[in-house]
PDB file of N, CA and C in Angstrom:
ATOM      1  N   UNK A   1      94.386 104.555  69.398  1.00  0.00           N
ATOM      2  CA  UNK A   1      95.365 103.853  68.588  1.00  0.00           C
ATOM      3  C   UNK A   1      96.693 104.611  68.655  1.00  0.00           C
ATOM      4  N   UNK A   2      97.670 103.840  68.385  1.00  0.00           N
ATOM      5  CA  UNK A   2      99.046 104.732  68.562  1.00  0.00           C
ATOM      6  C   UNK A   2      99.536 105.266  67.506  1.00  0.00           C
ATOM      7  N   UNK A   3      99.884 106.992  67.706  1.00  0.00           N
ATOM      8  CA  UNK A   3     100.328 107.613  66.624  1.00  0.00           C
ATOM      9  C   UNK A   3     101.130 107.266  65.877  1.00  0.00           C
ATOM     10  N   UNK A   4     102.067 106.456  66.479  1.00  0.00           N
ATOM     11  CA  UNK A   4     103.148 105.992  65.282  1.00  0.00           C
ATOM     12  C   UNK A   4     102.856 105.460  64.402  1.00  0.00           C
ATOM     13  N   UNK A   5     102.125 104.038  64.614  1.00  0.00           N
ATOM     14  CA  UNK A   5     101.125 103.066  63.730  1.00  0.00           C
ATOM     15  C   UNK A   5     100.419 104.021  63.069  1.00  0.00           C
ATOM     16  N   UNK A   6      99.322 104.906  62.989  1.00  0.00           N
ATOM     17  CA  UNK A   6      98.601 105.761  61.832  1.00  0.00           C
ATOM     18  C   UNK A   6      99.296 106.354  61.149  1.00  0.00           C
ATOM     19  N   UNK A   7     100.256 107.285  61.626  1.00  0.00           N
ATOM     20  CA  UNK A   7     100.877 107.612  60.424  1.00  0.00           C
ATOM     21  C   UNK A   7     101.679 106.696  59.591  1.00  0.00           C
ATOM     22  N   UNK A   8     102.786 105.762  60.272  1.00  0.00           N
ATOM     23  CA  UNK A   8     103.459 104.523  59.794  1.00  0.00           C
ATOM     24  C   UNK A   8     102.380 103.975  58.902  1.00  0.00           C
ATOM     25  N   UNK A   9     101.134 104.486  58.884  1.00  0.00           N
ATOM     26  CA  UNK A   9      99.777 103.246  57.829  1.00  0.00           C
ATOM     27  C   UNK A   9      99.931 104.073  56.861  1.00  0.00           C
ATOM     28  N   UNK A  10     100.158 105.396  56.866  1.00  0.00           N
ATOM     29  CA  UNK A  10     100.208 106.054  55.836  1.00  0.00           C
ATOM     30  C   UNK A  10     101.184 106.277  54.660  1.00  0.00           C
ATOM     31  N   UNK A  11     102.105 106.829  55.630  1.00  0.00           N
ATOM     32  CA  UNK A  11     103.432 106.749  54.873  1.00  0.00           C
ATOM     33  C   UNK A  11     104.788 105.365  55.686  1.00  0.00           C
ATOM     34  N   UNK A  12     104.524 104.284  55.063  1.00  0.00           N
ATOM     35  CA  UNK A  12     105.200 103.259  56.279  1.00  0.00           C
ATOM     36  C   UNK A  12     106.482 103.660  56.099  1.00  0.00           C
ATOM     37  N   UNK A  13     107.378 103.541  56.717  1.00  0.00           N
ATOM     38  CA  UNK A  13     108.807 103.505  56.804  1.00  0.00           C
ATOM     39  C   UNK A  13     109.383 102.549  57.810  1.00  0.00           C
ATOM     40  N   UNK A  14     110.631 102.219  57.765  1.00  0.00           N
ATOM     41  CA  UNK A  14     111.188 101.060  58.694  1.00  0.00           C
ATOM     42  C   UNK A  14     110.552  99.736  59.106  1.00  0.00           C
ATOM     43  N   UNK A  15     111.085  99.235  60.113  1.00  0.00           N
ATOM     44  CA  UNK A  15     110.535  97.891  60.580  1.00  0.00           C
ATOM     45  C   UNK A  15     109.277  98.031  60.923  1.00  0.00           C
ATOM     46  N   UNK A  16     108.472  99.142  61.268  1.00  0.00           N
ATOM     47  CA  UNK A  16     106.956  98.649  61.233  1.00  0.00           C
ATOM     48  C   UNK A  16     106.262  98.820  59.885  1.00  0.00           C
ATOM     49  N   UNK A  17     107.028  99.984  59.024  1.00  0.00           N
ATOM     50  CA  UNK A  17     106.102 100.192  57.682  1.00  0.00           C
ATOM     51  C   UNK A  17     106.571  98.802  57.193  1.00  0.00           C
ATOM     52  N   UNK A  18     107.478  98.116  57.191  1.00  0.00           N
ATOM     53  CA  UNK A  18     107.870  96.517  56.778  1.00  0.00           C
ATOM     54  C   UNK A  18     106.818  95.539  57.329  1.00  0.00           C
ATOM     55  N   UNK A  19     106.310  95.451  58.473  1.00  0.00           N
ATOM     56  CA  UNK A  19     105.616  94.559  58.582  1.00  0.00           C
ATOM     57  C   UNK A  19     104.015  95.623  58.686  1.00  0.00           C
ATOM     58  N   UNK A  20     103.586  96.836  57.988  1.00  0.00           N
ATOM     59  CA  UNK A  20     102.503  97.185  58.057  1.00  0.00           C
ATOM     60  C   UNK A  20     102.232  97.111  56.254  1.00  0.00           C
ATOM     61  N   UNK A  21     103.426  97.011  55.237  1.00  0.00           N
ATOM     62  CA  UNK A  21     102.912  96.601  54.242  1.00  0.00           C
ATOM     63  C   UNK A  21     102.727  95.039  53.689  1.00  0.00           C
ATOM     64  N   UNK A  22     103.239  94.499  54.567  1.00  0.00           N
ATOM     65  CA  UNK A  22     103.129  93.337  54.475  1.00  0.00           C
ATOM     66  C   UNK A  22     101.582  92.474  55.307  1.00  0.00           C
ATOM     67  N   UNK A  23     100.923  93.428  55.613  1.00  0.00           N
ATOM     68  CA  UNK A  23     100.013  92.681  56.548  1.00  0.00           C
ATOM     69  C   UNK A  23      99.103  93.306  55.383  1.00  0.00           C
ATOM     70  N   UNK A  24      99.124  94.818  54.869  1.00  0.00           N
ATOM     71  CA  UNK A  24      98.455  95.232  53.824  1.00  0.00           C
ATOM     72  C   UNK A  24      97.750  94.420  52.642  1.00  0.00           C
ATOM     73  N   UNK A  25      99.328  94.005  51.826  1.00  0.00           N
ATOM     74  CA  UNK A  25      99.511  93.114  50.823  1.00  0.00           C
ATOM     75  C   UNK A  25      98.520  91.668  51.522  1.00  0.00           C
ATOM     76  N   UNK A  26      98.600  91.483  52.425  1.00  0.00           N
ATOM     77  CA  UNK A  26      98.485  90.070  52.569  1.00  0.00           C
ATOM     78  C   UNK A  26      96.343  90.180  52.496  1.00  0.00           C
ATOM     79  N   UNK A  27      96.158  91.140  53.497  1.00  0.00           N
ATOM     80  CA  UNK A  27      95.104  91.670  53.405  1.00  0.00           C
ATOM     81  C   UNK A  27      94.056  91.978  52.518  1.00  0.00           C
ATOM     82  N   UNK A  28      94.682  92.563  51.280  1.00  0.00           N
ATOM     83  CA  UNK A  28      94.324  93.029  49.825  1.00  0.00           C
ATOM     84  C   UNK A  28      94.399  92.224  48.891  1.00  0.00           C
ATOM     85  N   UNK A  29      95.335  90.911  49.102  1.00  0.00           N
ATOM     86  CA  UNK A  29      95.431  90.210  47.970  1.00  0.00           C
ATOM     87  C   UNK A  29      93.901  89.050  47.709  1.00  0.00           C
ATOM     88  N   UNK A  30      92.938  88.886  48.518  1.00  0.00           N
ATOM     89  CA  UNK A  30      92.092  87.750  47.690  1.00  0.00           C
ATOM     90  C   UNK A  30      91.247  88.877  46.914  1.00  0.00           C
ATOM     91  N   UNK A  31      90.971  90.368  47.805  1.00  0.00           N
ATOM     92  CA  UNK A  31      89.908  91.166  46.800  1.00  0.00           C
ATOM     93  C   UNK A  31      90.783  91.473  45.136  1.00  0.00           C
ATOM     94  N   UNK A  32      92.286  92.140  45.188  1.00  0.00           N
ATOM     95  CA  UNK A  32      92.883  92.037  44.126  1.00  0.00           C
ATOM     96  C   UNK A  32      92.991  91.269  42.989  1.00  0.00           C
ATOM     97  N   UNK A  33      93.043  89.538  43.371  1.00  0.00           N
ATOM     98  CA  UNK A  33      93.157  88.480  42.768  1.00  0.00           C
ATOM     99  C   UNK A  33      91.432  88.209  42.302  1.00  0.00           C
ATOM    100  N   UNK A  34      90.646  89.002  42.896  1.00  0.00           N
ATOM    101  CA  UNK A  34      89.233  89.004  42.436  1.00  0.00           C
ATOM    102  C   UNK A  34      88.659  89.846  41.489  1.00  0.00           C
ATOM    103  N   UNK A  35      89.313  91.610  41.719  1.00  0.00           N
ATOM    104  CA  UNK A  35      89.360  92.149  40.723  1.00  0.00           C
ATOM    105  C   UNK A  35      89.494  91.708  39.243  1.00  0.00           C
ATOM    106  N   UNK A  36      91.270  91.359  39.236  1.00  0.00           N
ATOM    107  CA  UNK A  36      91.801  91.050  38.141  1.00  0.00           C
ATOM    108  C   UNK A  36      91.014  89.827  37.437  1.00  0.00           C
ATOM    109  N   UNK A  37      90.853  89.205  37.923  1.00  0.00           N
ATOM    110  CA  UNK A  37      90.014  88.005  37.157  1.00  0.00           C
ATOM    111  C   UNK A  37      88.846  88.510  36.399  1.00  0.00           C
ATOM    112  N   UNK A  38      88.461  89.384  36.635  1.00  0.00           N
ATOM    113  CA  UNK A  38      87.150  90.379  35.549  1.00  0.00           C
ATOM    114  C   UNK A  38      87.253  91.279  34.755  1.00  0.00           C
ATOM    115  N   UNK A  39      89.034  91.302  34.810  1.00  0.00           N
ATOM    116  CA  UNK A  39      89.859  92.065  33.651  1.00  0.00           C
ATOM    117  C   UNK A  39      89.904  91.358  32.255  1.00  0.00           C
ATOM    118  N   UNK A  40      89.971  91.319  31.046  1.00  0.00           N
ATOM    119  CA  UNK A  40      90.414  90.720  29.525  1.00  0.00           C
ATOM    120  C   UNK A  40      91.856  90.997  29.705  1.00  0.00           C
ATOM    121  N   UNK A  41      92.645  90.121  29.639  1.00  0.00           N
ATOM    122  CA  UNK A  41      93.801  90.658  29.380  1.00  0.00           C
ATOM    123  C   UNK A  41      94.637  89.451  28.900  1.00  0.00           C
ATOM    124  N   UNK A  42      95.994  89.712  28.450  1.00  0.00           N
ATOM    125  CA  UNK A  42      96.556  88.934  27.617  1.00  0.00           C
ATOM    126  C   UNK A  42      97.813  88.569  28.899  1.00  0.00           C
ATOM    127  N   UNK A  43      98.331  86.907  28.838  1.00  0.00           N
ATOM    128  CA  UNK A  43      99.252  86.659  29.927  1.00  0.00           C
ATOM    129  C   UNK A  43     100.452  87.771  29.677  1.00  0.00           C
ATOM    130  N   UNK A  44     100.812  88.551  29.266  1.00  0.00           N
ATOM    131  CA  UNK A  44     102.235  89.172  29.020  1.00  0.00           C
ATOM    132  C   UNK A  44     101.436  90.813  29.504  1.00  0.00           C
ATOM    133  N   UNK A  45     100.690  91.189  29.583  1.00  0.00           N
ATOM    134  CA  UNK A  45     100.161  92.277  29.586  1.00  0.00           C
ATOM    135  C   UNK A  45     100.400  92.825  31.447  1.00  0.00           C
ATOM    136  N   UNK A  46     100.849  93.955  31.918  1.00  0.00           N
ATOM    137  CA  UNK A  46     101.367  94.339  33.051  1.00  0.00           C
ATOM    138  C   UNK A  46     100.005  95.066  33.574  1.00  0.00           C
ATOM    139  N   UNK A  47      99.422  94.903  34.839  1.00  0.00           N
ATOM    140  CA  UNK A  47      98.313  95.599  35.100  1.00  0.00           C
ATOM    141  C   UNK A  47      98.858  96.749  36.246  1.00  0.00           C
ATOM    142  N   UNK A  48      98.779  98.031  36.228  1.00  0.00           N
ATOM    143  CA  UNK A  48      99.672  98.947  37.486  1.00  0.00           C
ATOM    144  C   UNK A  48      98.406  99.296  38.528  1.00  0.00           C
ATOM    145  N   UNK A  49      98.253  99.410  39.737  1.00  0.00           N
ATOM    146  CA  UNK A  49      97.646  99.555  40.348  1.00  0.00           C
ATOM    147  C   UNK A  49      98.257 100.704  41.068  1.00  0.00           C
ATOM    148  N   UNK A  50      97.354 102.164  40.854  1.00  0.00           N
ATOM    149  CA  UNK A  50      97.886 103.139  41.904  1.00  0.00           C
ATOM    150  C   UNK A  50      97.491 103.628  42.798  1.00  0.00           C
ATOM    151  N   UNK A  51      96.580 103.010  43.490  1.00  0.00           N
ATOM    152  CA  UNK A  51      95.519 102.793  44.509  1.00  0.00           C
ATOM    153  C   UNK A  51      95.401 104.138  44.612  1.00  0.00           C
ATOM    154  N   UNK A  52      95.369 105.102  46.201  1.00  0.00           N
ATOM    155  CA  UNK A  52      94.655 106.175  46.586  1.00  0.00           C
ATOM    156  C   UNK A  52      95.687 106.667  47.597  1.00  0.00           C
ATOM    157  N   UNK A  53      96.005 107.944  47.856  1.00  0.00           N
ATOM    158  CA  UNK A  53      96.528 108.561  48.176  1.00  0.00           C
ATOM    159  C   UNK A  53      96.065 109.258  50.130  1.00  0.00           C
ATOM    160  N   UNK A  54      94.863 109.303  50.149  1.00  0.00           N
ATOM    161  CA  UNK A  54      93.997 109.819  50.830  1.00  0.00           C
ATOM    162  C   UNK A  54      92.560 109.021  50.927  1.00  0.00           C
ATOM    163  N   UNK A  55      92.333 107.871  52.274  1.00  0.00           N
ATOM    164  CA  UNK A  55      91.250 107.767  52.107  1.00  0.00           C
ATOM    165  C   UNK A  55      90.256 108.150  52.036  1.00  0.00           C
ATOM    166  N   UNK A  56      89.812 109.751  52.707  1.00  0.00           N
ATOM    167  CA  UNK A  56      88.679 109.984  52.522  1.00  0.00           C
ATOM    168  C   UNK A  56      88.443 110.144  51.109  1.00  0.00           C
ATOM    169  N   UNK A  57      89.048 110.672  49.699  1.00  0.00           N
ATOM    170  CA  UNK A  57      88.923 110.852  48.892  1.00  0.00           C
ATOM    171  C   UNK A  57      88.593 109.337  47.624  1.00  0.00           C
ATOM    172  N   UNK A  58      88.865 108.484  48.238  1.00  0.00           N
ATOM    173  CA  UNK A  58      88.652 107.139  47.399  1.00  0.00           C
ATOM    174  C   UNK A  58      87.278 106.664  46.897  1.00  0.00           C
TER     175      UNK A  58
END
């Protein structure tokens, strides 16, 4: 795989971290939208997600 892309997955920056968080987001959003639905929460209530830093550690 190409070094730029792994690290760019990590810490994205520029036009590829632009379209590598966007493939992310797009990626993550039906498990997210699945999560949250098994949350109680009130419509005005803000949920923060600070995911993981390091995958092996997750």
């Amino acid at each position: 795989m190409d070094e730029k892309l792994i690290i760019n997955a990590r810490k994205p920056k520029g036009e590829l971290g632009s379209k590598i968080l966007e493939r992310m987001n797009e990626s993550h959003e039906k498990l997210a939208k699945w999560s949250v639905s098994h949350l109680n929460t009130y419509d005005d209530e803000i949920i923060l997600d600070i995911g993981c830093d390091r995958w092996d550690k997750c």
